[in-house]
N, C-alpha and C. Protein backbone atom coordinates (compact mmCIF):
# COMPACT_ATOMS: atom_id res chain seq x y z
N UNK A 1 160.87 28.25 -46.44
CA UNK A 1 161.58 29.30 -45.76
C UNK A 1 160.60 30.08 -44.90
N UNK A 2 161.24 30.38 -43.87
CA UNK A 2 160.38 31.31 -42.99
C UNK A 2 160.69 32.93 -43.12
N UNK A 3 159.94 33.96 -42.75
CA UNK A 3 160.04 35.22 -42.73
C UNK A 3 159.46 35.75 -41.51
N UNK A 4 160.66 36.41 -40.63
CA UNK A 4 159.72 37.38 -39.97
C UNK A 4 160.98 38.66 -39.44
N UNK A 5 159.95 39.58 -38.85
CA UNK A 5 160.33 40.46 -38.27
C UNK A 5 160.79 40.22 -37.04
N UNK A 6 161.84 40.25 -36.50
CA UNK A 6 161.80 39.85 -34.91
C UNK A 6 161.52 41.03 -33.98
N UNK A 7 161.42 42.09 -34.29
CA UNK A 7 160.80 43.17 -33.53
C UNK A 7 159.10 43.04 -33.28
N UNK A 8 158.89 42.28 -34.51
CA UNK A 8 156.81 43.11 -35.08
C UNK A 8 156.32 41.40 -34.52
N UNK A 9 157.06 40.61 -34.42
CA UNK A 9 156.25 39.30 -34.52
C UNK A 9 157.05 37.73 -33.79
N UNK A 10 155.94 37.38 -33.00
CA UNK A 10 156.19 36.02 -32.33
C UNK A 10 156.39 34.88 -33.28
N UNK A 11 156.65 34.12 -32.92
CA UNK A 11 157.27 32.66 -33.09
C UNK A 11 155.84 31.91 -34.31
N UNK A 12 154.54 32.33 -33.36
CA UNK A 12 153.29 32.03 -33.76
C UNK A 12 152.50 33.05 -35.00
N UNK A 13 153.43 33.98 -34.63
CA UNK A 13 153.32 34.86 -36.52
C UNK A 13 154.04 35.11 -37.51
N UNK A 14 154.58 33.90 -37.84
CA UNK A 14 155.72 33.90 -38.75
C UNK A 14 155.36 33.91 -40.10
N UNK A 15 155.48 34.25 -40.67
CA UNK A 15 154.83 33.89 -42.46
C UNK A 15 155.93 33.29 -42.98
N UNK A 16 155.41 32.12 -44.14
CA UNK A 16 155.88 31.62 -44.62
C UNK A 16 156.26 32.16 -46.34
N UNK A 17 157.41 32.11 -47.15
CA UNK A 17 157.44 32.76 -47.69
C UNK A 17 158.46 32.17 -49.14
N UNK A 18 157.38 31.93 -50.22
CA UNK A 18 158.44 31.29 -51.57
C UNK A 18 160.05 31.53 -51.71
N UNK A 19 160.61 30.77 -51.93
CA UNK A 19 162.34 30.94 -52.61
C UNK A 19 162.42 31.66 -53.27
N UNK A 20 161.62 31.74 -53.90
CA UNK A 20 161.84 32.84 -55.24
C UNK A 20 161.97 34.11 -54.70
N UNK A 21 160.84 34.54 -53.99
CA UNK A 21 160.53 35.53 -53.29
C UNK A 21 161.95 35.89 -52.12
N UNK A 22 162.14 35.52 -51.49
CA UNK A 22 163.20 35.18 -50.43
C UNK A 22 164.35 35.64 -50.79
N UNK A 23 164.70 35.19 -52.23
CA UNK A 23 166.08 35.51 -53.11
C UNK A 23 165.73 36.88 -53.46
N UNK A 24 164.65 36.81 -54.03
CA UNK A 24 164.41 38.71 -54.72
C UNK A 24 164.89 39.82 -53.78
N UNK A 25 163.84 39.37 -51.97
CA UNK A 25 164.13 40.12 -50.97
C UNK A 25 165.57 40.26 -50.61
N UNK A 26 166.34 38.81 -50.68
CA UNK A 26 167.63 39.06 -50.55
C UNK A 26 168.25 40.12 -51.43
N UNK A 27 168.34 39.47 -52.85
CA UNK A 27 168.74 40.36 -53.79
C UNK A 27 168.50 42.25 -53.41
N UNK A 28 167.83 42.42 -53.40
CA UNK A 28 167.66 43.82 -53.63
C UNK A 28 167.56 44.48 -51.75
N UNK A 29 168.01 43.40 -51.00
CA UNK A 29 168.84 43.83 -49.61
C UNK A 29 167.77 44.59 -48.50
N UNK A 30 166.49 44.11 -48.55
CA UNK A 30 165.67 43.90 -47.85
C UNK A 30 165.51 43.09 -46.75
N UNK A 31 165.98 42.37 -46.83
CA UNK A 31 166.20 41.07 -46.25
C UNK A 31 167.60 40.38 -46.06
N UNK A 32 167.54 39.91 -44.68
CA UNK A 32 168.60 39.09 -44.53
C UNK A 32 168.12 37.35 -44.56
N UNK A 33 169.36 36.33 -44.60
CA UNK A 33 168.85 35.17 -45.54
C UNK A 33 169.77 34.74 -44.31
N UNK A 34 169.19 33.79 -43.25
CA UNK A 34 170.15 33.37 -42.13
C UNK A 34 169.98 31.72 -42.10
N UNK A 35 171.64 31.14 -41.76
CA UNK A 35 170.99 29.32 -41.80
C UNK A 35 170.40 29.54 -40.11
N UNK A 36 169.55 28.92 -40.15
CA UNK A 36 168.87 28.18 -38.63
C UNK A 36 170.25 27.78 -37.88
N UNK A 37 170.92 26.69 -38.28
CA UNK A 37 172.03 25.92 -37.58
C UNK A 37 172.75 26.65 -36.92
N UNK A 38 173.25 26.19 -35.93
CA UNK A 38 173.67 26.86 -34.57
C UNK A 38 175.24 26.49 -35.15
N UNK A 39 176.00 25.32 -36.05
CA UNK A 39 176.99 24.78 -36.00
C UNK A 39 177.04 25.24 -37.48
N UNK A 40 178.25 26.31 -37.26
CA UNK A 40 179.12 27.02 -38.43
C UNK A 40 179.55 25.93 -39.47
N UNK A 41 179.67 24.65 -38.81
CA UNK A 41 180.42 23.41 -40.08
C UNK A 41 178.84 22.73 -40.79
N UNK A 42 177.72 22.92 -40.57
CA UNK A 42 176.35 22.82 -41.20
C UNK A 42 175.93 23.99 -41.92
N UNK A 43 176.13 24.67 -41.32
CA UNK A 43 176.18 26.47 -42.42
C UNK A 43 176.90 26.21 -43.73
N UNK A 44 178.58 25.75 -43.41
CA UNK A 44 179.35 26.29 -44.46
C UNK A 44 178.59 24.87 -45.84
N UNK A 45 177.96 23.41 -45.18
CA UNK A 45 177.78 22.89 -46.37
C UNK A 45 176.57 22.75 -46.25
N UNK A 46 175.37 23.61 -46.02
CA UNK A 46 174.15 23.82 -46.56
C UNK A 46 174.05 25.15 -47.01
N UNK A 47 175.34 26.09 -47.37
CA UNK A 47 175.37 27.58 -47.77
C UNK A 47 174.20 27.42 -49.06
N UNK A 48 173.34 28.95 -48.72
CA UNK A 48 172.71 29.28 -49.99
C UNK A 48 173.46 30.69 -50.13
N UNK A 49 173.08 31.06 -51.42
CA UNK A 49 173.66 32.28 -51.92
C UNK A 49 173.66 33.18 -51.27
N UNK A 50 173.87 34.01 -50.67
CA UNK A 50 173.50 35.31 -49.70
C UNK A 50 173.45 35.66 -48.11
N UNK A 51 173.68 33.72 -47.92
CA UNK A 51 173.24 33.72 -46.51
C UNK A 51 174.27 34.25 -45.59
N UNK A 52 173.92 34.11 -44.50
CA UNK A 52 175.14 34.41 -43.29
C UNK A 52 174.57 33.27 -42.17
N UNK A 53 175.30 32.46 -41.28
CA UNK A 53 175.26 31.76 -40.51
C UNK A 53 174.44 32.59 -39.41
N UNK A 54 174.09 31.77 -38.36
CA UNK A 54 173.53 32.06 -37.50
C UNK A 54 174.09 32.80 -36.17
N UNK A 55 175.59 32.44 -36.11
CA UNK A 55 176.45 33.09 -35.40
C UNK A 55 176.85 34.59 -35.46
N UNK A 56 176.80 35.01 -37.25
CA UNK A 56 176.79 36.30 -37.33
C UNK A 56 175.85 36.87 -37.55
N UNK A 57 174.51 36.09 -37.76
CA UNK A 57 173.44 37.16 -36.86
C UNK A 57 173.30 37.22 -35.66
N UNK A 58 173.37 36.29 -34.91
CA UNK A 58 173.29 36.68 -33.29
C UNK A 58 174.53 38.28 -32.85
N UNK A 59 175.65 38.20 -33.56
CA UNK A 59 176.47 39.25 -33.36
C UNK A 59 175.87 40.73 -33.60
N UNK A 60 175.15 40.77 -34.73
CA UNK A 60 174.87 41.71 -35.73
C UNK A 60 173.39 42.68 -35.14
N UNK A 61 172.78 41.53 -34.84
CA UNK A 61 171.02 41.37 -34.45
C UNK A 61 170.90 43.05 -33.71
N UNK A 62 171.47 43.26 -32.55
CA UNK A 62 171.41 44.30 -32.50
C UNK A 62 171.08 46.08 -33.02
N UNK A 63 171.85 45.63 -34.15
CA UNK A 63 172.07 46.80 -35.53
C UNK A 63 171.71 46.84 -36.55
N UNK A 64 170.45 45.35 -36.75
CA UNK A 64 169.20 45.42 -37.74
C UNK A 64 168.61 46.45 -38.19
N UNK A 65 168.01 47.04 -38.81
CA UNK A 65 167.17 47.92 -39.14
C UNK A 65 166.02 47.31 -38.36
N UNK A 66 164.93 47.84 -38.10
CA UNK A 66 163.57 47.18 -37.49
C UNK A 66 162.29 47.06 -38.64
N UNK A 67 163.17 47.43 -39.79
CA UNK A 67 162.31 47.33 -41.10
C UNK A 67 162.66 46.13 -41.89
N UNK A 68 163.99 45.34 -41.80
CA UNK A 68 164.39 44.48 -42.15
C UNK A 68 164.05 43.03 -42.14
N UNK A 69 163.78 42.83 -43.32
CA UNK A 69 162.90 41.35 -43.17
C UNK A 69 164.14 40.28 -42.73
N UNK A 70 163.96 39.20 -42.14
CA UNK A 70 164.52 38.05 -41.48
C UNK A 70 164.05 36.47 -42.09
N UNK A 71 165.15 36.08 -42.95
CA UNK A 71 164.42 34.74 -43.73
C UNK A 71 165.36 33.99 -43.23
N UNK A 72 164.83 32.87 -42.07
CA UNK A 72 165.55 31.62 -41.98
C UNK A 72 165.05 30.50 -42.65
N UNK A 73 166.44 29.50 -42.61
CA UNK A 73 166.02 28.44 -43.33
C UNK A 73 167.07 27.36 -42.57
């Protein structure tokens, strides 16, 4: 899984970042948990727990917090 800030950091500073870890951040709502896939019918059958497709972050992205961590997968 990847992690980044899309405000604080390029493409080329992404940190990489354990599942475990990823879920915790999710869990306790630090973090958003987004599929990569552009195609809502690859979202709905590679869903992980928490996630949201990529479509409703592009909607949302705007109204991030700029503190909010960003974990695609």
């Amino acid at each position: 899984m990847h992690r980044l800030s899309i405000r604080r950091k390029t493409m080329s500073q992404v940190d990489l970042i354990d599942a475990r870890d990823a879920f915790k951040h999710v869990q306790d709502d630090s973090a958003l948990l987004i599929c990569a896939y552009e195609s809502d019918e690859k979202f709905h059958k590679l869903q992980l727990d928490g996630a949201i497709p990529l479509s409703e972050f592009q909607a949302i992205a705007p109204k991030v917090a700029n503190d909010k961590e960003l974990v695609f997968y």
